[in-house]
C-alpha atoms as a PDB file:
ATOM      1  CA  UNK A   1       0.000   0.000   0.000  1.00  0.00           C
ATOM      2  CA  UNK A   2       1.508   3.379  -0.618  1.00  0.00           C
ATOM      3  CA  UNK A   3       0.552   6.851   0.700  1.00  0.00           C
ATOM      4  CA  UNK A   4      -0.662   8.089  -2.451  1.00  0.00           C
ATOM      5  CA  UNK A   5      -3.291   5.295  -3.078  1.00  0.00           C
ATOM      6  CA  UNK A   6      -4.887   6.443  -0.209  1.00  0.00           C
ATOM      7  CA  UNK A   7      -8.059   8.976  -0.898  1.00  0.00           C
ATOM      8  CA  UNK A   8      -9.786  11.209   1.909  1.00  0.00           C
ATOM      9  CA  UNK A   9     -13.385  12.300   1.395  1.00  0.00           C
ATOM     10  CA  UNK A  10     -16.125  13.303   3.064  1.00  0.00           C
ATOM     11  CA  UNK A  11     -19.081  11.011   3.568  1.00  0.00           C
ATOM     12  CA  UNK A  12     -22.171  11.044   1.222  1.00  0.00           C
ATOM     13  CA  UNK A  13     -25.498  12.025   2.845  1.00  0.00           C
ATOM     14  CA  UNK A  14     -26.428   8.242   0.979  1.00  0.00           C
ATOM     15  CA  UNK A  15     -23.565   6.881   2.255  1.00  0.00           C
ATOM     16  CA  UNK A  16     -23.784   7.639   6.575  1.00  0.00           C
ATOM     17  CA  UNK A  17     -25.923   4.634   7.011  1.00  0.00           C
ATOM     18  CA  UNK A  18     -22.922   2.577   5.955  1.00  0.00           C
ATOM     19  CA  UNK A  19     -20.842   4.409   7.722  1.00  0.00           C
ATOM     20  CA  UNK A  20     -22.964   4.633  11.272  1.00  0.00           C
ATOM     21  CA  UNK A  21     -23.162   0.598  11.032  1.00  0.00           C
ATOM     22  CA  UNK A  22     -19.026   0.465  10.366  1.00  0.00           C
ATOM     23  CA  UNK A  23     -18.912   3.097  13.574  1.00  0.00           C
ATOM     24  CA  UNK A  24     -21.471   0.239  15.636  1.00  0.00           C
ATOM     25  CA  UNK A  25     -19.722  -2.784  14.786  1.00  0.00           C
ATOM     26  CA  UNK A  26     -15.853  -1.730  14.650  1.00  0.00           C
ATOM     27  CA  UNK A  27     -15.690   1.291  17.691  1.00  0.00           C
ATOM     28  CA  UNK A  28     -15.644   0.811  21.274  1.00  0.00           C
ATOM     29  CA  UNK A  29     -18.586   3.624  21.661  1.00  0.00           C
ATOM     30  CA  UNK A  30     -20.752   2.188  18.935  1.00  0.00           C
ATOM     31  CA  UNK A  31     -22.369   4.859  16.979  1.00  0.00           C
ATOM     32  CA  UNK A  32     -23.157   8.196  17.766  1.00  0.00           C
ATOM     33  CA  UNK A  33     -25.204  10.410  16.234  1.00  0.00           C
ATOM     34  CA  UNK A  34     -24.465  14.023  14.804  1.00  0.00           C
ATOM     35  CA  UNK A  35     -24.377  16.172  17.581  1.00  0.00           C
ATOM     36  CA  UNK A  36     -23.824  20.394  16.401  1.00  0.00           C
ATOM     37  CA  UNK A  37     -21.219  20.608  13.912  1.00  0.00           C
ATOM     38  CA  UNK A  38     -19.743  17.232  12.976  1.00  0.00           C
ATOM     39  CA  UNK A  39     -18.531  15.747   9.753  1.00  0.00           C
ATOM     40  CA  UNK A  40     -17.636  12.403   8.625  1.00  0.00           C
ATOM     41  CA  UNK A  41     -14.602  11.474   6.341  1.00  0.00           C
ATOM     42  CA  UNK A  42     -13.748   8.183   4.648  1.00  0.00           C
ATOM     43  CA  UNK A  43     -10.369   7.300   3.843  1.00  0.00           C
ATOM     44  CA  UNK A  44     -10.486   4.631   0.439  1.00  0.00           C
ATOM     45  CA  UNK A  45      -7.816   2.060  -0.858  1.00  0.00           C
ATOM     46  CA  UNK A  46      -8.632   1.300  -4.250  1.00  0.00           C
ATOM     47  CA  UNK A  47     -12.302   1.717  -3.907  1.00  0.00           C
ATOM     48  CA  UNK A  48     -12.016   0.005  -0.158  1.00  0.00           C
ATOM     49  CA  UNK A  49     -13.432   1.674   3.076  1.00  0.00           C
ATOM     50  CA  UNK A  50     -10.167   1.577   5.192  1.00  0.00           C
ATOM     51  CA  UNK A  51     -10.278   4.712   7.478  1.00  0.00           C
ATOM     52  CA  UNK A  52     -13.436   6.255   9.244  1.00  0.00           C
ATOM     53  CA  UNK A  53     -12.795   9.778  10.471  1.00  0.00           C
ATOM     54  CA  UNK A  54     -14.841  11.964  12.732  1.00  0.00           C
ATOM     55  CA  UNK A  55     -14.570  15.906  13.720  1.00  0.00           C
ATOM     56  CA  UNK A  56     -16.469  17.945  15.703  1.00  0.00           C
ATOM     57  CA  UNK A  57     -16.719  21.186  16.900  1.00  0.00           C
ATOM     58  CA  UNK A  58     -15.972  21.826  20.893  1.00  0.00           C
ATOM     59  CA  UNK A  59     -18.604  22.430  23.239  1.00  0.00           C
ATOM     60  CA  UNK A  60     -18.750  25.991  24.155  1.00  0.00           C
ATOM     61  CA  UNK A  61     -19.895  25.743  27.277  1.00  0.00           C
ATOM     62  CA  UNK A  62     -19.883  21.912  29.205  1.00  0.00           C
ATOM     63  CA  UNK A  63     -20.064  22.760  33.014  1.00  0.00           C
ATOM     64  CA  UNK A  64     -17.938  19.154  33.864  1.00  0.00           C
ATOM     65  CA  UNK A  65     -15.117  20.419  32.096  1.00  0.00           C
ATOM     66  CA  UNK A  66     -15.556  23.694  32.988  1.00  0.00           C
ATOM     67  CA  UNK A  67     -15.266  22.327  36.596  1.00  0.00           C
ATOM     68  CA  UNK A  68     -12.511  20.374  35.959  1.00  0.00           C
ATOM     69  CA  UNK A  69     -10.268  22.754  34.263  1.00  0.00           C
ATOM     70  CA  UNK A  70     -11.136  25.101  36.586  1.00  0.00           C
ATOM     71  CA  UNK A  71     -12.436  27.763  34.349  1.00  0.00           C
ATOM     72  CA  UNK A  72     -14.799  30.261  35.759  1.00  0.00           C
ATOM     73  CA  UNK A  73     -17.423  31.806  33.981  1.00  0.00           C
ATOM     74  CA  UNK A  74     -16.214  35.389  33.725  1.00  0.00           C
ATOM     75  CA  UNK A  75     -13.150  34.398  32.300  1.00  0.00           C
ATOM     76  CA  UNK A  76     -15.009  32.333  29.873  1.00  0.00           C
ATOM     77  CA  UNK A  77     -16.875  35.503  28.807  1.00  0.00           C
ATOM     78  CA  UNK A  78     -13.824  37.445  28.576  1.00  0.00           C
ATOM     79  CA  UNK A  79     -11.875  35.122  25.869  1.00  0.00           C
ATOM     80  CA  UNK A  80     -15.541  34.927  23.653  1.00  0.00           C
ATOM     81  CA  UNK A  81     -14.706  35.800  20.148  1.00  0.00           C
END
């Protein structure tokens, strides 16, 4: 296999059934659904699934992590963009 076999694209609105049931049977998690901005990504080998990618945007606000980082709320107002 060499590096330049390998295509990235982004999943198919007809294609994210196939994908979700890939996601189920192959990830510890299972499935998720879309959740705010996400977008799925294939990577191919000669016409093969071989890569399932996954990127979403950050929470802006998630109290637990909030907590846990230690981030208060003014200062989370302060750095807004």
């Amino acid at each position: 296999m060499r590096l330049e076999e390998i295509h990235v694209r982004r999943v198919q609105r007809s294609e994210e059934a196939r994908y979700q049931a890939l996601v189920q049977k192959h990830h510890y998690l299972g499935a998720l659904p879309k959740i705010g901005e996400t977008r799925w990504y294939v990577a191919t080998w000669h016409g093969q699934w071989v890569v399932l990618l996954s990127f979403s945007a950050a929470a802006w606000k998630c109290a637990v992590r909030d907590r846990w980082i230690g981030r208060q709320r003014s200062v989370h107002q302060r750095h807004a963009f």
